[in-house]
N, C-alpha and C. Protein backbone atom coordinates (compact mmCIF):
# COMPACT_ATOMS: atom_id res chain seq x y z
N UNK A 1 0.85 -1.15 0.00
CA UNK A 1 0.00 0.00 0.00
C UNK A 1 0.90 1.22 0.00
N UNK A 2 1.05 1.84 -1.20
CA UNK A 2 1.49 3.20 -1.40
C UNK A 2 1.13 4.35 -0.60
N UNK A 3 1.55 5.91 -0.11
CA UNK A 3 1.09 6.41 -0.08
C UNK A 3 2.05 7.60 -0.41
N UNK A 4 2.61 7.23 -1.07
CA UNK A 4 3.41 8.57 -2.23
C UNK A 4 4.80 9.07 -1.40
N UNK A 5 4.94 10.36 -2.15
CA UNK A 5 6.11 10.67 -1.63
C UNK A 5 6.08 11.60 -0.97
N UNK A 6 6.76 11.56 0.09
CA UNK A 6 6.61 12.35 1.21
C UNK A 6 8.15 12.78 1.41
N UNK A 7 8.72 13.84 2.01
CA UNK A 7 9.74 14.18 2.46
C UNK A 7 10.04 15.98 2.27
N UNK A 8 10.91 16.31 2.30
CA UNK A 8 11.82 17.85 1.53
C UNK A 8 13.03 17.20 0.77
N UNK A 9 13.75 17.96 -0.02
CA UNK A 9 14.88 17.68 -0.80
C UNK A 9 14.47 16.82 -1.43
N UNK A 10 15.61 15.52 -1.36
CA UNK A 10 15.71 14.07 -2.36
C UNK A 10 13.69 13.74 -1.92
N UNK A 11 12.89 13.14 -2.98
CA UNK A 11 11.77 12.87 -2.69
C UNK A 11 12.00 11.17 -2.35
N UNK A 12 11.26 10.37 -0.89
CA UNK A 12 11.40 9.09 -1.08
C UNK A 12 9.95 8.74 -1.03
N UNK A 13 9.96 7.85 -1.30
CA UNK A 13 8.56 6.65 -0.65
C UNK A 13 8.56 6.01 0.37
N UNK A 14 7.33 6.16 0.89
CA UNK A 14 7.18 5.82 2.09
C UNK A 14 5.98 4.83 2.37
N UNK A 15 5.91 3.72 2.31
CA UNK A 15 5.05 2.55 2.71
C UNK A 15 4.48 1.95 3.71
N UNK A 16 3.68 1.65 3.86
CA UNK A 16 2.86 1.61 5.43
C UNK A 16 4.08 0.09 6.10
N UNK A 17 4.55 -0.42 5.45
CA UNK A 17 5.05 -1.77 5.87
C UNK A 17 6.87 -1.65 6.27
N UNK A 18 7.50 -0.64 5.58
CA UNK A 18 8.50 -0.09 5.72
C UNK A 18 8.51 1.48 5.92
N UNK A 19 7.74 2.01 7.08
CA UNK A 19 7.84 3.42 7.31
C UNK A 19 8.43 3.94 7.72
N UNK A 20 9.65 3.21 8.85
CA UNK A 20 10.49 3.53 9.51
C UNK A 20 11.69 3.69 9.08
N UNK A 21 11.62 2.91 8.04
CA UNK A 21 12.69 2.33 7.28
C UNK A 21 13.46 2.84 6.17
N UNK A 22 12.50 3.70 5.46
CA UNK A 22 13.00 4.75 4.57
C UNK A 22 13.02 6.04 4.92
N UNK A 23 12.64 6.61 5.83
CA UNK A 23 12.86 8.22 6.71
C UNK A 23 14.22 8.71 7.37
N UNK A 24 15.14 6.82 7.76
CA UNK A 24 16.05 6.90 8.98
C UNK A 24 16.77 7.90 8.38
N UNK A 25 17.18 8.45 7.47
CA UNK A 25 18.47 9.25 7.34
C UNK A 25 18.15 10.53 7.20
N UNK A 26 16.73 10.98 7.36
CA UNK A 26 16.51 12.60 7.20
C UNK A 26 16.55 13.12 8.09
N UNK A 27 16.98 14.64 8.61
CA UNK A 27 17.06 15.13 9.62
C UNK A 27 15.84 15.05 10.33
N UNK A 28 16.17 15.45 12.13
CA UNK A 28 14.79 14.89 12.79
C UNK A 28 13.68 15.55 12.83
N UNK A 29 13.96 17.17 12.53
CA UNK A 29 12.70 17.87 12.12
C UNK A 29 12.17 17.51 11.05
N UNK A 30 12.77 17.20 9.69
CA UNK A 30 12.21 16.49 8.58
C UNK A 30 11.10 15.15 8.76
N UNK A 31 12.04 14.67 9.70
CA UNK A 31 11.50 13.29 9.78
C UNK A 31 10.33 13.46 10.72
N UNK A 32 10.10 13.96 11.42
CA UNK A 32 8.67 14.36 12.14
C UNK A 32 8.10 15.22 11.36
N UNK A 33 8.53 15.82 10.59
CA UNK A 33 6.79 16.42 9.69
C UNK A 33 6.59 15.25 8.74
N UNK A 34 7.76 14.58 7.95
CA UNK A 34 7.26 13.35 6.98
C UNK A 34 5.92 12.32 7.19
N UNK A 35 6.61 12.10 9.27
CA UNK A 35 5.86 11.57 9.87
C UNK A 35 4.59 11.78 10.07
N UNK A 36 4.75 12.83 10.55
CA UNK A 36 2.90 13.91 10.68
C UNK A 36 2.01 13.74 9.48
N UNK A 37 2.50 14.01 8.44
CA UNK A 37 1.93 14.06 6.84
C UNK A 37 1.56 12.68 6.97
N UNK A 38 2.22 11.43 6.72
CA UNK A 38 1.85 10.55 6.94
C UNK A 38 0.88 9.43 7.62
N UNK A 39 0.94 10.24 8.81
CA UNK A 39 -0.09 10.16 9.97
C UNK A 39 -1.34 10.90 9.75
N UNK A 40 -1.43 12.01 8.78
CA UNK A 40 -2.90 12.53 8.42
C UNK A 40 -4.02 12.00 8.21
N UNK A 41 -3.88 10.42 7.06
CA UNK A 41 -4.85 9.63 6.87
C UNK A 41 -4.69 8.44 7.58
N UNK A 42 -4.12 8.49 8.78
CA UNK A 42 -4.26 7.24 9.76
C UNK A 42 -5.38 7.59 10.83
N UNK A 43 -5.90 6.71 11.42
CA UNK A 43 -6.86 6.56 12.43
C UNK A 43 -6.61 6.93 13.58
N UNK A 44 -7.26 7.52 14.29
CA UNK A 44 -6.71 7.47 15.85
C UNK A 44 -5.92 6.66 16.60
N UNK A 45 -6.70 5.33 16.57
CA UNK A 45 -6.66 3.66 17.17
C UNK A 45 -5.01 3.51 16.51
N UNK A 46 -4.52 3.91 15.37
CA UNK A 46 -3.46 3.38 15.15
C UNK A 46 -2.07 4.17 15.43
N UNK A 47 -3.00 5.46 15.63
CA UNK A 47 -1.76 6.68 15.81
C UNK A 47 -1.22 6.13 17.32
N UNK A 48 -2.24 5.76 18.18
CA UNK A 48 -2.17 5.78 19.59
C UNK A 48 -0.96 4.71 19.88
N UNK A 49 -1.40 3.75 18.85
CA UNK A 49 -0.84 2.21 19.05
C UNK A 49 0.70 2.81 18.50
N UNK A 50 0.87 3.39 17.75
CA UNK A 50 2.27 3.76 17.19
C UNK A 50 2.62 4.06 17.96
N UNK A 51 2.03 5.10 18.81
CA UNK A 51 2.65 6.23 19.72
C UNK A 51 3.09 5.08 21.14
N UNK A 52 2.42 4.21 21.64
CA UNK A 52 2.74 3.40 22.66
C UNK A 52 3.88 2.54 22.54
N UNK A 53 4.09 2.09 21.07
CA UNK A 53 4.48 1.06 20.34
C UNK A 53 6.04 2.02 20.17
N UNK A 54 6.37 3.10 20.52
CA UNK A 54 7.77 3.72 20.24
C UNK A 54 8.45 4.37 21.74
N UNK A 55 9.64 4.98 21.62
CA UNK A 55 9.92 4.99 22.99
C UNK A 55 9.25 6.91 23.17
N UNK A 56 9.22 7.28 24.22
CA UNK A 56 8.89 8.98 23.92
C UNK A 56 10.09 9.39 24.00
N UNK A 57 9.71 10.40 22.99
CA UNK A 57 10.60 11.22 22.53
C UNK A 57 11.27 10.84 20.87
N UNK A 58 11.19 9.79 20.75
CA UNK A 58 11.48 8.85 19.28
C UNK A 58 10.41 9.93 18.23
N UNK A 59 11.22 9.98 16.94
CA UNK A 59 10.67 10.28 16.24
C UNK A 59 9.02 10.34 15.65
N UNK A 60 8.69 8.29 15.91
CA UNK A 60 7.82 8.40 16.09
C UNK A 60 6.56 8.51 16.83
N UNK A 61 7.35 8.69 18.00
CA UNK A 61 6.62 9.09 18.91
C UNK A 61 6.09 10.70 18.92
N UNK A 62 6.98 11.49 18.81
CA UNK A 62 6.98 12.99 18.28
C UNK A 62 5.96 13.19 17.75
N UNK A 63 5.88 12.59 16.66
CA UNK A 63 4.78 12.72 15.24
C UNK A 63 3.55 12.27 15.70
N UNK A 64 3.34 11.21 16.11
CA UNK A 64 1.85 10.58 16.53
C UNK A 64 1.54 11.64 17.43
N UNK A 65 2.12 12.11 18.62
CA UNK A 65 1.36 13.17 19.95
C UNK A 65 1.39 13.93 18.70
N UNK A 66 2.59 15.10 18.04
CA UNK A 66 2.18 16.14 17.21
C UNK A 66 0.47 15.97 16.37
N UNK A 67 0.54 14.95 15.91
CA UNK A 67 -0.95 14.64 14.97
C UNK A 67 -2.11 14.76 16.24
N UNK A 68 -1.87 13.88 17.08
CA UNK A 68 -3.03 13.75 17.99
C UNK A 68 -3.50 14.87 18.57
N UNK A 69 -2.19 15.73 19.26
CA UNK A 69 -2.57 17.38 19.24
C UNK A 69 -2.83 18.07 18.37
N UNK A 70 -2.84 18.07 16.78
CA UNK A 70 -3.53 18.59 16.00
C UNK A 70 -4.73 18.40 15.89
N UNK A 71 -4.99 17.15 15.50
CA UNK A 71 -6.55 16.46 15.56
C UNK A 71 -7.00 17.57 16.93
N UNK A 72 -6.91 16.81 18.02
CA UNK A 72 -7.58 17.39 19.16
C UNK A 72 -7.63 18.74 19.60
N UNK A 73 -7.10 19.55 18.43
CA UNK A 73 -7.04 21.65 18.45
C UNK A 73 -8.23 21.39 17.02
N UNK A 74 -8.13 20.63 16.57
CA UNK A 74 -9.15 21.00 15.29
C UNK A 74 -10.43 20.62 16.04
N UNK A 75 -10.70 19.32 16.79
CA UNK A 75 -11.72 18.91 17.15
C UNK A 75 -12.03 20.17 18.28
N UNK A 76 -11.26 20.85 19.39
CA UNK A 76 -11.58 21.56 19.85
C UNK A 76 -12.18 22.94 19.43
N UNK A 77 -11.12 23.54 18.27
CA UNK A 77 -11.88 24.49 17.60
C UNK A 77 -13.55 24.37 16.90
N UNK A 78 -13.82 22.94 16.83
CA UNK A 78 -14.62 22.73 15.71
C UNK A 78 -16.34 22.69 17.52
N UNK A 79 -16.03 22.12 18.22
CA UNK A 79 -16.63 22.25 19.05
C UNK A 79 -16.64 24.13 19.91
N UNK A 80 -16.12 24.28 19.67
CA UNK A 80 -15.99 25.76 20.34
C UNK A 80 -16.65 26.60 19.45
N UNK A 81 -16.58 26.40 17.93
CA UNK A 81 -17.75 27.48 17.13
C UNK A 81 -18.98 26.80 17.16
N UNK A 82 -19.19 25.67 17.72
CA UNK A 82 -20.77 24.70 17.37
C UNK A 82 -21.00 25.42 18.82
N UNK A 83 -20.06 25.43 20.22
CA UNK A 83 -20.72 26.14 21.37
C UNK A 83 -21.24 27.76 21.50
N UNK A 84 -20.59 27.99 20.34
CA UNK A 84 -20.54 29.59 19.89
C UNK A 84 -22.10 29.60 19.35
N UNK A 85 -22.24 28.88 18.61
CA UNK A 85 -23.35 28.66 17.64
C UNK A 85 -24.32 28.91 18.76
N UNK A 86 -24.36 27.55 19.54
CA UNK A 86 -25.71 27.64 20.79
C UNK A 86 -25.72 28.75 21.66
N UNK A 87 -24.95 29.07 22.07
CA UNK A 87 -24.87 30.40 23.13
C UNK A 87 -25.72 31.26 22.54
N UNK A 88 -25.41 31.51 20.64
CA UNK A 88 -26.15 32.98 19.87
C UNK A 88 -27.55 32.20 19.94
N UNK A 89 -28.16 31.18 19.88
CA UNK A 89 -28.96 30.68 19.96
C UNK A 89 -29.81 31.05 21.41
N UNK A 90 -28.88 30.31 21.88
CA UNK A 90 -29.37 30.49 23.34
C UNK A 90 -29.63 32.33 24.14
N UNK A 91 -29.12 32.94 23.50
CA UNK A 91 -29.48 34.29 23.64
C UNK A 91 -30.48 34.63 23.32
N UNK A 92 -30.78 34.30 21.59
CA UNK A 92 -31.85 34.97 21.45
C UNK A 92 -33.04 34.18 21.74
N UNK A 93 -33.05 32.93 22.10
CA UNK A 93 -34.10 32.32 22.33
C UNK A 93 -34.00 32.51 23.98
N UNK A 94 -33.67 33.50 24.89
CA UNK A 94 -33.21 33.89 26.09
C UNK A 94 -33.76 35.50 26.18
N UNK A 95 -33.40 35.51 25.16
CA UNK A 95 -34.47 37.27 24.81
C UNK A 95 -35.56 37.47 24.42
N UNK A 96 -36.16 36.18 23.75
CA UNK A 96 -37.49 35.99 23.34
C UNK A 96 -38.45 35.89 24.72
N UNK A 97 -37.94 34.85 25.27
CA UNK A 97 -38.51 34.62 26.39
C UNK A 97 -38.42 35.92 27.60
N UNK A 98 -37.58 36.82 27.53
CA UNK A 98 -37.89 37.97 28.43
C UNK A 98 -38.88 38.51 28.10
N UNK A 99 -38.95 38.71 26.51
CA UNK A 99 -39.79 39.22 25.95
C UNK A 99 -41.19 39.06 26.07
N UNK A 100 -41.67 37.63 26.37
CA UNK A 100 -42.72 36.50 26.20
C UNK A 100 -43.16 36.93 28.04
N UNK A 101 -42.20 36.69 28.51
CA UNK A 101 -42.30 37.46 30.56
C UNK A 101 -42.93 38.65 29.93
N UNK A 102 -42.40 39.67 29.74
CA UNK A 102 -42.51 40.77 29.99
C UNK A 102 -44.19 40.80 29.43
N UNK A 103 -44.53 40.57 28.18
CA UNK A 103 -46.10 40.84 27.54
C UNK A 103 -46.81 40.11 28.41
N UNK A 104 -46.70 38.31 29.29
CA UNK A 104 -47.05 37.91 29.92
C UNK A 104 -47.77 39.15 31.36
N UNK A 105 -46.61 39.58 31.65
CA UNK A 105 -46.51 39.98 32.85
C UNK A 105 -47.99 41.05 32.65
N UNK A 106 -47.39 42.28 31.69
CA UNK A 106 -48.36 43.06 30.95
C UNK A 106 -50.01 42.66 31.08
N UNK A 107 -50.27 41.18 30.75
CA UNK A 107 -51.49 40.61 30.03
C UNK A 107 -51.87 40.57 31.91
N UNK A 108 -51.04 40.19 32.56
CA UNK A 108 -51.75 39.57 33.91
C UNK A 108 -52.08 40.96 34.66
N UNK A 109 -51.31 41.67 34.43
CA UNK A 109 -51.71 43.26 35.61
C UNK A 109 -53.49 43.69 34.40
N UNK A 110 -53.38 43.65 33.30
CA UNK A 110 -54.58 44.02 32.59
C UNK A 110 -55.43 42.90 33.08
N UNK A 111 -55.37 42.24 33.31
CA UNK A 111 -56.33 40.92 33.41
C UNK A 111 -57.02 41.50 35.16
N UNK A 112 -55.80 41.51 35.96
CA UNK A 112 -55.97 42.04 37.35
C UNK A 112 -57.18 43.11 37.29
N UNK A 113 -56.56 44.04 36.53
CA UNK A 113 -57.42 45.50 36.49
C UNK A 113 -58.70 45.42 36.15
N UNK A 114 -58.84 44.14 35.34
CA UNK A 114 -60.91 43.81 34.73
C UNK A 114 -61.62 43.18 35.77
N UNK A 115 -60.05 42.37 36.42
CA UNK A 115 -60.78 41.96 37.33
C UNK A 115 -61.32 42.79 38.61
N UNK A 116 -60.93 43.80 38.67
CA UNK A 116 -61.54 44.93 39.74
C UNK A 116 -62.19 45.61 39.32
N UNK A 117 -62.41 45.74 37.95
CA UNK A 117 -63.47 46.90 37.42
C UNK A 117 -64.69 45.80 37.26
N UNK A 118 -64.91 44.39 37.06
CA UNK A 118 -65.70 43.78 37.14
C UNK A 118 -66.01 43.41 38.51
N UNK A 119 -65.21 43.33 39.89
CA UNK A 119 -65.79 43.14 41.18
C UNK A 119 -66.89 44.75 41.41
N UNK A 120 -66.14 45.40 40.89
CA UNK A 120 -66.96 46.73 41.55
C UNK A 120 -68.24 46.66 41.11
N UNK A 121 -68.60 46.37 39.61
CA UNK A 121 -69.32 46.71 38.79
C UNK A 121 -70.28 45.36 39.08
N UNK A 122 -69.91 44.61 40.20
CA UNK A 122 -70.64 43.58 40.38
C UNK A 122 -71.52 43.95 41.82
N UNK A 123 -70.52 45.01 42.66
CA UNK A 123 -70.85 45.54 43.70
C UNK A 123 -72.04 46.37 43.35
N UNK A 124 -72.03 47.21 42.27
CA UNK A 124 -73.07 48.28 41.40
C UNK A 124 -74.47 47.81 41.31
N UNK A 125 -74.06 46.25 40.82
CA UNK A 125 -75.30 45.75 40.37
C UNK A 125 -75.86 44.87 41.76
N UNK A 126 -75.35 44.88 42.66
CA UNK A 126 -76.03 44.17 43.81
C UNK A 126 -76.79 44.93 44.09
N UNK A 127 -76.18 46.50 44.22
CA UNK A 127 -77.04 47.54 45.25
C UNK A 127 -78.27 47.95 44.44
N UNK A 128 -78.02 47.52 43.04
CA UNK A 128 -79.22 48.15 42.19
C UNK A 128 -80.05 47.20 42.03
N UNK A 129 -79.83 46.15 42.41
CA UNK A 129 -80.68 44.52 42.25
C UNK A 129 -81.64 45.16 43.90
N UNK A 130 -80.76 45.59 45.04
CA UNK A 130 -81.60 45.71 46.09
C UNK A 130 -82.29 46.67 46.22
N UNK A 131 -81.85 47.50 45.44
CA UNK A 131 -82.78 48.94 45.39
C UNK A 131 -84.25 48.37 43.99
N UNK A 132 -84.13 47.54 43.36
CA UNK A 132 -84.68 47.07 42.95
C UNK A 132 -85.87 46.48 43.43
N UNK A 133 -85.41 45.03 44.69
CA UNK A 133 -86.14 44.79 45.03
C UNK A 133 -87.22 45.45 46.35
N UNK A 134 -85.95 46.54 46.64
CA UNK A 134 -86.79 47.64 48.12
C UNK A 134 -88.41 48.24 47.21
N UNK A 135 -87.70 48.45 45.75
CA UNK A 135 -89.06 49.53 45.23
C UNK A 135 -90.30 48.02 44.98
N UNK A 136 -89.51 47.37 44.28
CA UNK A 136 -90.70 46.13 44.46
C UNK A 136 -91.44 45.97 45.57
N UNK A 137 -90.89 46.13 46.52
CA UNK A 137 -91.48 45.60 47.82
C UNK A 137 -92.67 46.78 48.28
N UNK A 138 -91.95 48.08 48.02
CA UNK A 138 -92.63 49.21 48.56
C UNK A 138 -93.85 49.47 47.57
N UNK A 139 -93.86 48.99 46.39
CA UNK A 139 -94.84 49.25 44.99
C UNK A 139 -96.03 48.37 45.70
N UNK A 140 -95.50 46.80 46.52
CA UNK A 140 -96.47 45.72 46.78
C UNK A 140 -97.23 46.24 48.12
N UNK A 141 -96.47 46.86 48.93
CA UNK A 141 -97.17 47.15 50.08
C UNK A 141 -98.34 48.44 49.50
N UNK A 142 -97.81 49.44 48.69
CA UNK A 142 -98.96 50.14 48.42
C UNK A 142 -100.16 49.72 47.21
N UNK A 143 -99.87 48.38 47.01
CA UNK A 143 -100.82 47.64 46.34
C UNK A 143 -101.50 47.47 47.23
N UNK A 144 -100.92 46.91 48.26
CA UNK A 144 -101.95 46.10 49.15
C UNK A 144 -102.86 47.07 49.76
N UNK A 145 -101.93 47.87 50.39
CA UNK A 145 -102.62 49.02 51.06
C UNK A 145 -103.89 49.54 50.10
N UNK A 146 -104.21 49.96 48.63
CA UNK A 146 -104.44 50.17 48.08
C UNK A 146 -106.08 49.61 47.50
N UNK A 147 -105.60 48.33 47.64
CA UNK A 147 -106.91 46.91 47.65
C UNK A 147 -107.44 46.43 48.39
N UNK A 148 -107.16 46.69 49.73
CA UNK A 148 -107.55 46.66 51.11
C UNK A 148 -108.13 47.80 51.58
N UNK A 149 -107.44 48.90 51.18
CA UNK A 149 -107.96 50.65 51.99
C UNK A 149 -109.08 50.38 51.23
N UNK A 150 -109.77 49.59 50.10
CA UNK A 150 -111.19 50.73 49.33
C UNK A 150 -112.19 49.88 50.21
N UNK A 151 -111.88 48.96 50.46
CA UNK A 151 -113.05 48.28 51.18
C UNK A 151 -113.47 48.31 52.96
């Protein structure tokens, strides 16, 4: 399995089965970016295993943490604008809802206020229901009085 040529200067090949094997003579900054590049289309699971699988500080050890700390600044950046994302979210759906309080709030003091202009206006109509029934009463007594006095 090929995966081209990788290096600076002289160009070599570099093969998943002999990787170690054709890098040994490039300088060690060379040889840890060759490495890195290389490590771009590898898996996590295998970077890790490389990385365990060498001594630290070894070249390829270098390269696997370098990749894994790349990966894990990209994955972090990439989570930090998706948290960015929700926060603007979460604001304005945070301002809506003040918003949604506030007309709420509004609707309940108006609601309050009918409700006192309707207790009063309920008070209105009691006294006029009894003044109602006082004249009824007083209309019946001078009925009576009335149908009784002729005889």
């Amino acid at each position: 399995m090929a995966f081209g040529y990788v290096g600076w200067g002289r160009r070599r090949l570099v093969n998943s089965l002999d990787m170690a094997v054709t890098i040994e003579e490039m300088p060690a900054e060379d040889k840890v970016q060759a490495l890195v590049q290389l490590l771009r289309t590898r898996s996590y699971e295998e970077i890790r295993q490389r990385m365990y699988d060498n001594p630290p500080g070894s070249a390829w050890w270098v390269a696997c943490k370098t990749e894994l700390d790349i990966r894990n600044g990209e994955q972090m950046a990439a989570a930090l604008s998706a948290t960015a994302r929700v926060l603007e979210k979460l604001k304005g759906s945070t301002q809506h809802f003040e918003q949604l309080a506030e007309t709420l709030h509004e609707s309940t003091k108006e609601v309050g206020a009918q409700m006192a202009s309707t207790k009063e206006a309920g008070r209105r109509l009691e006294v006029a229901v009894y003044v109602g029934i006082g004249i009824t009463l007083v209309q019946l007594f001078n009925l009576i009085f009335v149908v009784f006095g002729k005889k």
